[in-house]
Protein backbone atom coordinates (compact mmCIF):
# COMPACT_ATOMS: atom_id res chain seq x y z
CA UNK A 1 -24.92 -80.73 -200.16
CA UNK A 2 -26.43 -84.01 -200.50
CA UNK A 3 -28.56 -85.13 -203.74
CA UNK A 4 -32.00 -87.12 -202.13
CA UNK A 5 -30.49 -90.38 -202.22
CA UNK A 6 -34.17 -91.79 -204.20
CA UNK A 7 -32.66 -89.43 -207.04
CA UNK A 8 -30.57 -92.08 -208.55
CA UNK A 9 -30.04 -90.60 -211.61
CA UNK A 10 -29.03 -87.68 -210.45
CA UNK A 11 -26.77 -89.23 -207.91
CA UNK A 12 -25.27 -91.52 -210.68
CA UNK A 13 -24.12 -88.53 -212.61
CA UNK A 14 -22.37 -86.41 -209.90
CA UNK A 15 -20.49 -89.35 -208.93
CA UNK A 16 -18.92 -90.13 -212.47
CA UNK A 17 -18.29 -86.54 -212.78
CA UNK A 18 -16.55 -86.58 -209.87
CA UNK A 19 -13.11 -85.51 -210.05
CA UNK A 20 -11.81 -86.38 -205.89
CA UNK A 21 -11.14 -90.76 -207.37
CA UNK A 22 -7.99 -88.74 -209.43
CA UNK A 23 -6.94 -86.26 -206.98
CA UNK A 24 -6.57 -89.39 -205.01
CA UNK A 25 -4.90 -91.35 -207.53
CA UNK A 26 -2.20 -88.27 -206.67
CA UNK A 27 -2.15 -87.50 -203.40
CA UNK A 28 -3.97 -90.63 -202.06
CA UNK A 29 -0.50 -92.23 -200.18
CA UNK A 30 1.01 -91.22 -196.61
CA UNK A 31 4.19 -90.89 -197.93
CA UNK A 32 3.06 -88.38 -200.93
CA UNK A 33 1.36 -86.15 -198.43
CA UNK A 34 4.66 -85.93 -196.13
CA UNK A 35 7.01 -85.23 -199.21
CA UNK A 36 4.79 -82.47 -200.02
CA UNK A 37 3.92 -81.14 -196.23
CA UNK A 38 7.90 -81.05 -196.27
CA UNK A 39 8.18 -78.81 -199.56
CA UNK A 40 5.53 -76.62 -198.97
CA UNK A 41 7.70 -73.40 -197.71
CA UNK A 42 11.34 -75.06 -198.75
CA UNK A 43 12.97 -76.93 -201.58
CA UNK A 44 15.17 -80.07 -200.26
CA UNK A 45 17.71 -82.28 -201.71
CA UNK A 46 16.93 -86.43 -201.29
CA UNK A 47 19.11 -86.88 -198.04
CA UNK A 48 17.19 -84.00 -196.63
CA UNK A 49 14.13 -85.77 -197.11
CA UNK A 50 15.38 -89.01 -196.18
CA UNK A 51 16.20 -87.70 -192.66
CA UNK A 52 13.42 -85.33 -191.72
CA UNK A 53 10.74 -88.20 -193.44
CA UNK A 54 12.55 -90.62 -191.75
CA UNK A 55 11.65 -92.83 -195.05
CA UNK A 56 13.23 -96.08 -196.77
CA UNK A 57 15.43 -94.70 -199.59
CA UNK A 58 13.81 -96.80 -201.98
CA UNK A 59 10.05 -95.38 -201.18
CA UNK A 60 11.03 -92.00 -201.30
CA UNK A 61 12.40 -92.86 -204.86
CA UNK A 62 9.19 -93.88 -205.54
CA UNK A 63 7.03 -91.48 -204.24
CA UNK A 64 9.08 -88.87 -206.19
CA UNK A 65 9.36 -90.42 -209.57
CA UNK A 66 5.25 -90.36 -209.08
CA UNK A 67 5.11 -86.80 -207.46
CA UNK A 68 6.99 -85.71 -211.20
CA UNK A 69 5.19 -88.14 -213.28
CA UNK A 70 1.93 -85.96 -211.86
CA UNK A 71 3.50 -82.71 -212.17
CA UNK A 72 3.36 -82.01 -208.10
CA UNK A 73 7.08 -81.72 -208.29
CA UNK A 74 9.76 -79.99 -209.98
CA UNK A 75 13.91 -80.05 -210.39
CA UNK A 76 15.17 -77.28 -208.35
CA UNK A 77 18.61 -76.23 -207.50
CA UNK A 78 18.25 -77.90 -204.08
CA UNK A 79 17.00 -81.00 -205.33
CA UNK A 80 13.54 -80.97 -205.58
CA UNK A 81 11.01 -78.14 -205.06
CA UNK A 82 6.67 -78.17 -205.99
CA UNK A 83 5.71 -76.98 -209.00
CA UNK A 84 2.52 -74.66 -209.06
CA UNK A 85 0.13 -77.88 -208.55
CA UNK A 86 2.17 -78.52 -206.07
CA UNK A 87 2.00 -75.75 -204.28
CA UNK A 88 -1.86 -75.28 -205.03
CA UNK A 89 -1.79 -78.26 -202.41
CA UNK A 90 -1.57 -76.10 -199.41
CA UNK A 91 -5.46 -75.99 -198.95
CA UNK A 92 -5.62 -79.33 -198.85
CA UNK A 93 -2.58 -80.32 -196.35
CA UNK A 94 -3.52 -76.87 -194.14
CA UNK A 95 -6.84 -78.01 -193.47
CA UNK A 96 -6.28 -81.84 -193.33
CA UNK A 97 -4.00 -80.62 -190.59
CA UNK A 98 -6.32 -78.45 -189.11
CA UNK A 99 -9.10 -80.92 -188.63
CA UNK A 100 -6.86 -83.27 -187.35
CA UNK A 101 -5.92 -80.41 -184.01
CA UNK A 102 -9.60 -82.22 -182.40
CA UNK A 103 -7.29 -85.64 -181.92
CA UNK A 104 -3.88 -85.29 -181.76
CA UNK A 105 -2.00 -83.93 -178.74
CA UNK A 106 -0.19 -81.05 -179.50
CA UNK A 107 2.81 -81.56 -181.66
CA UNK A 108 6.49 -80.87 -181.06
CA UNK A 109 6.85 -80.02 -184.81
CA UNK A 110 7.27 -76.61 -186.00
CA UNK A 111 3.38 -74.51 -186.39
CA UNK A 112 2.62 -72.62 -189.35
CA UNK A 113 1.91 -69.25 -188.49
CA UNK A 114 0.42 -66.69 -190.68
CA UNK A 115 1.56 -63.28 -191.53
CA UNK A 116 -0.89 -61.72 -189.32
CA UNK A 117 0.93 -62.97 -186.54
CA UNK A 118 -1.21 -65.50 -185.48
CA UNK A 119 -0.85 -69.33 -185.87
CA UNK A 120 -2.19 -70.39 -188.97
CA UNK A 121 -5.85 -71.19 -188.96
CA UNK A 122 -7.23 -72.40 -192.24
CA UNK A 123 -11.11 -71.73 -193.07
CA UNK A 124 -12.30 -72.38 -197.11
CA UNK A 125 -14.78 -69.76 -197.76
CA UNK A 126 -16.91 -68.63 -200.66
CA UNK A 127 -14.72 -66.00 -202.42
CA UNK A 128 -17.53 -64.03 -203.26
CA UNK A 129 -19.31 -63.48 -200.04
CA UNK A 130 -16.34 -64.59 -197.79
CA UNK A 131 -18.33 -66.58 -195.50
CA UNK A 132 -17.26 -70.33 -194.40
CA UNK A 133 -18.14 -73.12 -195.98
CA UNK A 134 -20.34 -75.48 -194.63
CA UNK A 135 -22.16 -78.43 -195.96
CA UNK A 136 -25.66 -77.33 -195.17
CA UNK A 137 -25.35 -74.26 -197.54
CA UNK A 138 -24.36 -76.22 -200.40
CA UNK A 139 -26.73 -77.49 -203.24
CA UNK A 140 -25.18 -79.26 -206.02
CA UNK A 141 -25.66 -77.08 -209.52
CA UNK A 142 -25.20 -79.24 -212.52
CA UNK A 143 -22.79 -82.49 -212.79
CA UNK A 144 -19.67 -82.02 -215.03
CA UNK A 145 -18.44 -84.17 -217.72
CA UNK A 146 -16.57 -87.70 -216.24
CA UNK A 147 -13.44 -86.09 -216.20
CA UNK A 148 -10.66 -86.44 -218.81
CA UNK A 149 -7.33 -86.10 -217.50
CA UNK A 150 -4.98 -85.65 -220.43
CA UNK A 151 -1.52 -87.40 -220.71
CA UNK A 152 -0.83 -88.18 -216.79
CA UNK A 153 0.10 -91.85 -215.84
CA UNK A 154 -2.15 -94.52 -214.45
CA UNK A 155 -1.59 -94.42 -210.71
CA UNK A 156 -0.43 -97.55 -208.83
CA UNK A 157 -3.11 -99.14 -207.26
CA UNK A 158 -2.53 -100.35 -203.71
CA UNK A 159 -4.94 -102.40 -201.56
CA UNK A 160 -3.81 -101.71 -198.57
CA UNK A 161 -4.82 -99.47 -195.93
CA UNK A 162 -2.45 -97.66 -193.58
CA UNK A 163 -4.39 -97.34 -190.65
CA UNK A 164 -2.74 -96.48 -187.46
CA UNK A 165 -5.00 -98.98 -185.45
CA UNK A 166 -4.78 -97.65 -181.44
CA UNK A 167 -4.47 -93.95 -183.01
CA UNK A 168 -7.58 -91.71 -183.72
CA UNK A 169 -8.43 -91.12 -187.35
CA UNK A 170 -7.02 -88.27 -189.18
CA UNK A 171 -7.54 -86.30 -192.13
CA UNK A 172 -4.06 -87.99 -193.48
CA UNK A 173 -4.80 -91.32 -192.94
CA UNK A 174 -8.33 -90.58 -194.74
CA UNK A 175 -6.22 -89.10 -197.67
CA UNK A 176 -3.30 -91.73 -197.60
CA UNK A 177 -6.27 -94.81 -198.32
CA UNK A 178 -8.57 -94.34 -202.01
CA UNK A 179 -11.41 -96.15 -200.50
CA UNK A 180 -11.90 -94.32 -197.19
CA UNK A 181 -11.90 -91.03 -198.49
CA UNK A 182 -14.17 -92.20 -201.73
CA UNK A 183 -16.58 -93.48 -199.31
CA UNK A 184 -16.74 -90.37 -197.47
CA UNK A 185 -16.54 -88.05 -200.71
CA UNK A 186 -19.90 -90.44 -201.47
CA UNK A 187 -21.38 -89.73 -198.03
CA UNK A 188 -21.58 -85.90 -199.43
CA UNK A 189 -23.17 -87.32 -202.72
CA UNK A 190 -25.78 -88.80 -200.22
CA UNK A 191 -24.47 -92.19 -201.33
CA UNK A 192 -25.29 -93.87 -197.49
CA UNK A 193 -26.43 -97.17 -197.62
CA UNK A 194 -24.26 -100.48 -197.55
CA UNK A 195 -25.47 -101.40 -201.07
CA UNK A 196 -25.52 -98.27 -202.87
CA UNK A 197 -22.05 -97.84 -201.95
CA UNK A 198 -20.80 -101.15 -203.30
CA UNK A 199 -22.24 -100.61 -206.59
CA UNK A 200 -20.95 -96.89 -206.86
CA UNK A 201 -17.30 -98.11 -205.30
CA UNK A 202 -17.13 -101.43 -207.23
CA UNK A 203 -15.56 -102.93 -204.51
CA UNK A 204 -15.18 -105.70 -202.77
CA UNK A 205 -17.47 -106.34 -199.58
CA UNK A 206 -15.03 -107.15 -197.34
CA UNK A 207 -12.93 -104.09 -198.17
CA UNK A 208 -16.13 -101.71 -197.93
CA UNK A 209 -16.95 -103.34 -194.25
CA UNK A 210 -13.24 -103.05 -193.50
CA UNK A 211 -13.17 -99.31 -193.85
CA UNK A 212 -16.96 -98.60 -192.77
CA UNK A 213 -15.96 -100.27 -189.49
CA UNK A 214 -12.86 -97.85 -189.32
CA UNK A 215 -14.43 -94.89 -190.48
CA UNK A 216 -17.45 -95.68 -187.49
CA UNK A 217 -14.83 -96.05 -184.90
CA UNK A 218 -13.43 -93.19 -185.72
CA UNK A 219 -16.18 -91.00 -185.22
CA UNK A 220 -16.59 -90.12 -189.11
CA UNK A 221 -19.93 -92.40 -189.44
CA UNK A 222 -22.55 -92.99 -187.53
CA UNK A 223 -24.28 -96.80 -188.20
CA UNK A 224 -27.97 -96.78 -188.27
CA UNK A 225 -28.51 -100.11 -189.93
CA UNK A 226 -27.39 -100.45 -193.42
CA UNK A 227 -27.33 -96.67 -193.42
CA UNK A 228 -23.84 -94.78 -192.73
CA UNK A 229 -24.29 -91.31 -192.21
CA UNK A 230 -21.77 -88.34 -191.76
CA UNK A 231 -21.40 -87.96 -187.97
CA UNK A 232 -20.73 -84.07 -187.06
CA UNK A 233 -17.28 -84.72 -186.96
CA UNK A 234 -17.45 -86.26 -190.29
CA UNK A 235 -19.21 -83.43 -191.53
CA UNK A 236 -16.26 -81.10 -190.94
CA UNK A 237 -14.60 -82.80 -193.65
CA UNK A 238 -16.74 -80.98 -196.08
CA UNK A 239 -14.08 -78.10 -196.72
CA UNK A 240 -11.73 -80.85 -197.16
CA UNK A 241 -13.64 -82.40 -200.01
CA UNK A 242 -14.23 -79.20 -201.30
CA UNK A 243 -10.14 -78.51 -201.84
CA UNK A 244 -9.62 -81.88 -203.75
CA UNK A 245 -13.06 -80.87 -205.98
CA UNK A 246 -11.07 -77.30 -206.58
CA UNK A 247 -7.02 -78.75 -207.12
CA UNK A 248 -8.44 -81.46 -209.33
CA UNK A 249 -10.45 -78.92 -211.74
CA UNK A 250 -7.69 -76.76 -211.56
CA UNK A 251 -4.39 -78.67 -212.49
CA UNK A 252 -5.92 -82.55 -213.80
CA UNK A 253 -9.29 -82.19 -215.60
CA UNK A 254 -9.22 -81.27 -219.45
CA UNK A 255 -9.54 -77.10 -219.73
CA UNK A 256 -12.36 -77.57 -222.02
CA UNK A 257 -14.39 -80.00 -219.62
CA UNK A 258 -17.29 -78.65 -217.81
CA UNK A 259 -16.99 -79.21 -214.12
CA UNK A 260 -19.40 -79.76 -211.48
CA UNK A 261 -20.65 -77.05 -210.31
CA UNK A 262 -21.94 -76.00 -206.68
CA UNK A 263 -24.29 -73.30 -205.02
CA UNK A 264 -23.48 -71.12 -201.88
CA UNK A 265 -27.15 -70.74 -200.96
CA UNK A 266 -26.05 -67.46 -198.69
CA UNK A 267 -25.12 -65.25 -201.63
CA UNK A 268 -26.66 -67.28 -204.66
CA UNK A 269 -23.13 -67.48 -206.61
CA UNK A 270 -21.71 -70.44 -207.95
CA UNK A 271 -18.87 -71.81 -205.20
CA UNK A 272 -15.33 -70.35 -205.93
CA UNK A 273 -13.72 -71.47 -203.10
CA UNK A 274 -10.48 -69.41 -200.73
CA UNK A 275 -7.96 -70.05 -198.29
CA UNK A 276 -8.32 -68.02 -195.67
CA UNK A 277 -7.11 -66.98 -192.18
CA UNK A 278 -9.68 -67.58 -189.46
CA UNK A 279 -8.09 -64.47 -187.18
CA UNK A 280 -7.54 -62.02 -190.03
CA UNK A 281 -9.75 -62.95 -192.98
CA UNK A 282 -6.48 -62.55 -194.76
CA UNK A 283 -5.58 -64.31 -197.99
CA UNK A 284 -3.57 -67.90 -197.03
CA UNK A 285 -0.60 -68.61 -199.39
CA UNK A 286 2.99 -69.81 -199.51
CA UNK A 287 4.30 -66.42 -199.07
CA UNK A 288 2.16 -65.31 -196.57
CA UNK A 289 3.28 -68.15 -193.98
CA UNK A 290 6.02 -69.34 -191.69
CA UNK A 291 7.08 -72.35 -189.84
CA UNK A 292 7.86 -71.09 -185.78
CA UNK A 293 8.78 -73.74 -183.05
CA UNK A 294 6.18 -74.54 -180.65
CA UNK A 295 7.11 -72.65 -176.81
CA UNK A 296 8.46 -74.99 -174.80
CA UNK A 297 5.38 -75.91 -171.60
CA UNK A 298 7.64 -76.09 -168.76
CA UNK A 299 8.66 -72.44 -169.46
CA UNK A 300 11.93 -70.92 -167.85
CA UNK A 301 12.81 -72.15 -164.27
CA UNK A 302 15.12 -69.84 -162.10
């Protein structure tokens, strides 16, 4: 997708029009991700959150008063349930979790399985042609208008990051920390070098080496002087960045706002992005899922 990083102008504009810094401002906590990943296929009251989170009582407070505040949640009869922005979400945590299968061992928790039968394997395709999405047949159309974003609350700003330090990188902890994922959301933009991304990120240097360093050992950048470039790993992430680009149009930017648009050089369309199921090509939504427990490994002894 990326703009020639000479075109500055052109660069410049994408990135104001750029919708990801307030899908962040949302999402962009560990702790909001969880409380969602733990709604997604069943309403809960606050003690049930408390003990499947595992979460101090007054963060979870928190984290809900803000999950409301930015419509993501709603009352239910339970306690608390996702409203439809909420549950638009499920691209996003599917194939955070998805790309993070590469570095995790396999997980005790229950899988998400699709209704095909198989266990659930998220791919973001172009609705009009159906094929994946990669980076390298994406051009960026026109830039949007800097987004407006109505009536919803300024976020809370937090400084740190929550970096599991002897733990490879995930898609979460990516998510959980604004500047990480802005930096690589930039890396699409072709936004690459040291200084370009300080003046784009307004940040401060030692924060921007911080994460650079973080983002290089985990295998998302590659260092080539003051160049950081998407590593192949890193360039999985593109579906990723896609979802927050599609929720954010969707359910935070002004209806009458122009958004920015992308190409799917395959078929020529504009990009309309889908869920899908790698096995089936079926349609991924809430109703269309399940949670099963993983088979035991030692299997039955007798």
């Amino acid at each position: 997708m990326p703009v020639h990083p000479s075109r500055t102008l052109a660069v410049t504009a994408h990135v104001n029009a750029s919708i990801v810094p307030a899908v962040l401002d949302v999402i962009g906590q560990r702790w909001s991700l969880a409380i969602i990943q733990a709604l997604l296929l069943e309403d809960k009251s606050f003690g049930q959150l408390l003990q499947v989170l595992d979460i101090p009582r007054s963060t979870l407070a928190a984290r809900l008063k803000h999950l409301q505040a930015m419509r993501c949640l709603q009352p239910s009869a339970a306690g608390y349930g996702l409203s439809g922005a909420g549950q638009s979400l499920l691209a996003i945590t599917s194939l955070a979790r998805e790309w993070d299968r590469a570095v995790l061992p396999l997980s005790k928790a229950p899988e998400l399985f699709h209704q095909c039968g198989q266990r659930l394997q998220p791919v973001l395709v172009c609705s009009h042609c159906g094929q994946a999405i990669h980076v390298r047949d994406i051009r960026l159309a026109a830039p949007g208008e800097p987004p407006q974003l109505g009536d919803l609350p300024k976020p809370v700003r937090r400084s740190r990051a929550e970096f599991s330090a002897d733990c490879p990188l995930t898609a979460t902890e990516i998510l959980a920390d604004r500047w990480t994922a802005m930096i690589v959301a930039l890396a699409f933009y072709g936004v690459q070098r040291y200084s370009d991304l300080l003046r784009h990120l307004h940040i401060a240097p030692n924060i921007l080496a911080d994460r650079l360093l973080r983002l290089c050992a985990g295998g998302v950048l590659l260092r080539d002087g003051p160049v950081y470039r998407l590593s192949e790993r890193g360039l999985q992430l593109f579906p990723l960045i896609v979802a927050l680009m599609a929720w954010g149009d969707r359910w935070l930017r002004v209806a009458s706002q122009s958004q920015t648009s992308l190409r799917h050089q395959p078929c020529g369309h504009l990009l309309e992005p889908e869920l899908r199921c790698a096995c089936c090509a079926g349609r991924v939504d809430l109703q269309g899922i399940r949670l099963a427990e993983v088979p035991s490994q030692s299997g039955n002894k007798g």
